[in-house]
Protein backbone atom coordinates (compact mmCIF):
# COMPACT_ATOMS: atom_id res chain seq x y z
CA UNK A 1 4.49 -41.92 14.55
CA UNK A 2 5.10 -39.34 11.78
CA UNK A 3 3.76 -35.64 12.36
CA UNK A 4 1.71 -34.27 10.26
CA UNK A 5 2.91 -32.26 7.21
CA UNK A 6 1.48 -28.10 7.84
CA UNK A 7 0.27 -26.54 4.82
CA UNK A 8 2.72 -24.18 3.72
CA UNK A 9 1.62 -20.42 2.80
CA UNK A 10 3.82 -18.39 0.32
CA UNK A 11 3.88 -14.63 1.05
CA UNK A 12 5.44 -12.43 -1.51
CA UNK A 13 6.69 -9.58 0.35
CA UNK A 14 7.63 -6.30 -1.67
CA UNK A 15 7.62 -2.74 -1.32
CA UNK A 16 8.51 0.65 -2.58
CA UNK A 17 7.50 1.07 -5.71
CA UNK A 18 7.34 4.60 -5.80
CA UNK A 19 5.41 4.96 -8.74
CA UNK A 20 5.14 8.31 -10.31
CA UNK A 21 3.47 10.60 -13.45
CA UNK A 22 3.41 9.01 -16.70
CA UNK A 23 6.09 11.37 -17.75
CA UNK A 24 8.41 11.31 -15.35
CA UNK A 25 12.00 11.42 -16.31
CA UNK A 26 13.43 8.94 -14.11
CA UNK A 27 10.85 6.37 -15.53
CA UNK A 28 13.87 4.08 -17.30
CA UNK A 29 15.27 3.99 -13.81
CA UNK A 30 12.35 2.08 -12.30
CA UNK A 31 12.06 -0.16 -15.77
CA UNK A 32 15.79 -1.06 -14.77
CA UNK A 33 14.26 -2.56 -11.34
CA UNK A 34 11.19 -3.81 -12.61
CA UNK A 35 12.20 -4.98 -16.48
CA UNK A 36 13.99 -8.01 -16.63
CA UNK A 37 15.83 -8.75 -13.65
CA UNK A 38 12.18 -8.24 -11.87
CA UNK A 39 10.72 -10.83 -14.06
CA UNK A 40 14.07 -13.36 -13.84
CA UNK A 41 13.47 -13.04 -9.81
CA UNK A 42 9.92 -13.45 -10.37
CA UNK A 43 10.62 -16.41 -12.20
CA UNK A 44 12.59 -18.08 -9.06
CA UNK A 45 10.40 -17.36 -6.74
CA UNK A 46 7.10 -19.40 -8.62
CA UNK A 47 9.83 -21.77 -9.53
CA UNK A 48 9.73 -23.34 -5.57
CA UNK A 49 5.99 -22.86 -5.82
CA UNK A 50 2.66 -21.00 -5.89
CA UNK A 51 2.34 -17.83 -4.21
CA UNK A 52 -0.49 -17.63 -2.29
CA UNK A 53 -1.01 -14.10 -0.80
CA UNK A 54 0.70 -10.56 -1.99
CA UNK A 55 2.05 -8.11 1.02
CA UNK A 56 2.91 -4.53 -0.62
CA UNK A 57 3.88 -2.76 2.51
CA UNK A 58 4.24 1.11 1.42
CA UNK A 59 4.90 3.00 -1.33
CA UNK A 60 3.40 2.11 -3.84
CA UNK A 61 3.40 6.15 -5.36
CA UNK A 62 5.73 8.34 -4.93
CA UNK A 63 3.74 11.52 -3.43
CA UNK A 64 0.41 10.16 -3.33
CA UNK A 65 -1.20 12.28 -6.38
CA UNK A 66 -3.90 9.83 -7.90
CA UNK A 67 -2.03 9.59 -11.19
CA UNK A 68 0.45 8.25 -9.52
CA UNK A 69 -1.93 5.44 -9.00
CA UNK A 70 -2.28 4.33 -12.68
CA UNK A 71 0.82 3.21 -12.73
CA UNK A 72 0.78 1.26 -9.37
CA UNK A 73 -2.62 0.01 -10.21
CA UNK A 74 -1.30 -1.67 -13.53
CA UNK A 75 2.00 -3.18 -11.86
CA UNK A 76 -0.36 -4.57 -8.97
CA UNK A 77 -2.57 -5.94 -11.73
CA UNK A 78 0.29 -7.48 -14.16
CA UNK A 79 2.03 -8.90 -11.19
CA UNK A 80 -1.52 -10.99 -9.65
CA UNK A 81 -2.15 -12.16 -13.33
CA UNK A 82 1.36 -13.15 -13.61
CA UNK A 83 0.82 -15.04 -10.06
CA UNK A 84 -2.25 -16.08 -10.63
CA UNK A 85 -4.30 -14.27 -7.82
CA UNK A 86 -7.19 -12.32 -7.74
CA UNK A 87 -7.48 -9.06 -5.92
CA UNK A 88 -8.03 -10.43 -2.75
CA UNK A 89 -4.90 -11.86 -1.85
CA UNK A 90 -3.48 -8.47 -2.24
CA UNK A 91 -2.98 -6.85 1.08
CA UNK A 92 -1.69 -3.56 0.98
CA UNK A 93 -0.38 -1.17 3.29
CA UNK A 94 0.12 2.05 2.97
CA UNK A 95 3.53 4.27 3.54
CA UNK A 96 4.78 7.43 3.94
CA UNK A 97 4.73 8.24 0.07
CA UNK A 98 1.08 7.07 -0.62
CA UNK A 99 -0.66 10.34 1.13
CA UNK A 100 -0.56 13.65 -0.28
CA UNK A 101 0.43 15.94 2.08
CA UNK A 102 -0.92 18.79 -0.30
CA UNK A 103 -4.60 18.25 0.14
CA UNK A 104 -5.38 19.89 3.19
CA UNK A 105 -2.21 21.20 4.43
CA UNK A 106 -3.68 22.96 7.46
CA UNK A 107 -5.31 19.26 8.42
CA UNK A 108 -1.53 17.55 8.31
CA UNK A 109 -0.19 20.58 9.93
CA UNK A 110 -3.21 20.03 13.00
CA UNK A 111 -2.14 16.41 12.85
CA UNK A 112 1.81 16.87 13.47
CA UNK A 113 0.86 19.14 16.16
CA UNK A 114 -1.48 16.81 17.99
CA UNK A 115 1.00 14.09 17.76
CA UNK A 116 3.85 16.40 19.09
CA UNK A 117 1.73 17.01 22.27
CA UNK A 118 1.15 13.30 22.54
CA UNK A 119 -2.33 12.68 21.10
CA UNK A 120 -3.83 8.95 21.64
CA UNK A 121 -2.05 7.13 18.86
CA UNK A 122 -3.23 3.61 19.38
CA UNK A 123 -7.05 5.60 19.09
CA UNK A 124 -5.56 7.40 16.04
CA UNK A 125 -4.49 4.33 14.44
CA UNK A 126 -8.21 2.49 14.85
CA UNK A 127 -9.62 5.08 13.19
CA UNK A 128 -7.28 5.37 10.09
CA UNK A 129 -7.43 1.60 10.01
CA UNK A 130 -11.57 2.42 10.14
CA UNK A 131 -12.04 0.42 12.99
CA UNK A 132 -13.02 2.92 15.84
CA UNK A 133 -15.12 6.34 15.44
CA UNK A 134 -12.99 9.26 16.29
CA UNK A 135 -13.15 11.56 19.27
CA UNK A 136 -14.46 15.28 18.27
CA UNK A 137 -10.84 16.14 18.45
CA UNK A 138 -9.37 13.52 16.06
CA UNK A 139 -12.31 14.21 13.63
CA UNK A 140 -11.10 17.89 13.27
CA UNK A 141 -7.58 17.31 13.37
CA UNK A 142 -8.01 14.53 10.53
CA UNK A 143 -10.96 15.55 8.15
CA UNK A 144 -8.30 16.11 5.13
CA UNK A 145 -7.01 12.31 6.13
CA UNK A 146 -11.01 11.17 6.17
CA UNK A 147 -10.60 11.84 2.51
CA UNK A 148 -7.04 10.40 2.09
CA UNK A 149 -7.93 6.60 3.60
CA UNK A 150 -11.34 6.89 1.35
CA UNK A 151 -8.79 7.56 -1.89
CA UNK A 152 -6.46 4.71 -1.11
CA UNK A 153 -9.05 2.37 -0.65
CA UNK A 154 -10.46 2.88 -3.61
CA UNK A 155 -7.46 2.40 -5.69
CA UNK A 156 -6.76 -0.64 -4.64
CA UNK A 157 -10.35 -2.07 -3.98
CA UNK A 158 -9.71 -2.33 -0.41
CA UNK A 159 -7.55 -4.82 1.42
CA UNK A 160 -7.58 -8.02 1.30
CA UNK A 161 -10.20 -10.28 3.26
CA UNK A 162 -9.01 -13.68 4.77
């Protein structure tokens, strides 16, 4: 008897795309990476088949200023044309680069602290991921990052639903 044959699922995996201000002068650097030799590779890669989900793990600006966002916004939308996807087989996640640290400084500051001293992270992480409500402690210590989750998910419509 012959097993059955699993479906196979193709996951594009990339990351750090650090994308910055339209006028930033290290722009031809990142069309370097992402010209040509992006599309070539691209080319391979839907050569052995369809893709059927995109997983952008971090990065995707470069300090997490929302014009920073245009540009990441347009690669993420080129590259699921290009694919053939819609927006919901992007999953995104978030990294170091995407939040900016300057809104709220007092707030990060709080949130270093609180961390430091060994603060609940599993409990932190629910909430970021806006799956628990936060304690009175982690609501003062994060209002500035309230904000910050609310701008991400807007600029990239939220993450993907399976």
């Amino acid at each position: 008897m012959t097993k059955p044959e699993c479906p196979l699922l193709r996951i594009l995996h990339i990351s750090d795309l650090h994308a910055r201000e339209p006028n930033d002068e290290a722009a031809w650097r990142r069309r370097g990476v992402l010209g040509d030799a992006w599309e070539r590779n691209l080319d391979e890669v839907l050569a052995e088949g369809a893709v059927d989900l995109v997983c952008f793990t971090g990065d995707a600006a470069q300090s997490g200023r929302p014009e920073e966002y245009a540009e990441a916004t347009t690669f993420f939308e080129t590259l699921l044309a290009r694919i053939g996807l819609g927006r919901e087989r992007l999953f995104v996640v978030p990294g170091s680069h995407d939040i900016c640290r300057t809104v709220e400084p007092a707030a990060w500051q709080a949130l270093r602290n609180a961390l430091a001293r060994g603060a609940d992270r599993l409990a932190l992480a629910r909430w970021v991921a806006g799956h628990a409500k936060p304690s009175l402690r982690v609501e003062v210590t994060l209002h500035g990052a309230a904000a910050q989750r609310q701008d991400v998910g807007v600029a990239y419509a939220g993450p993907a639903r399976c």
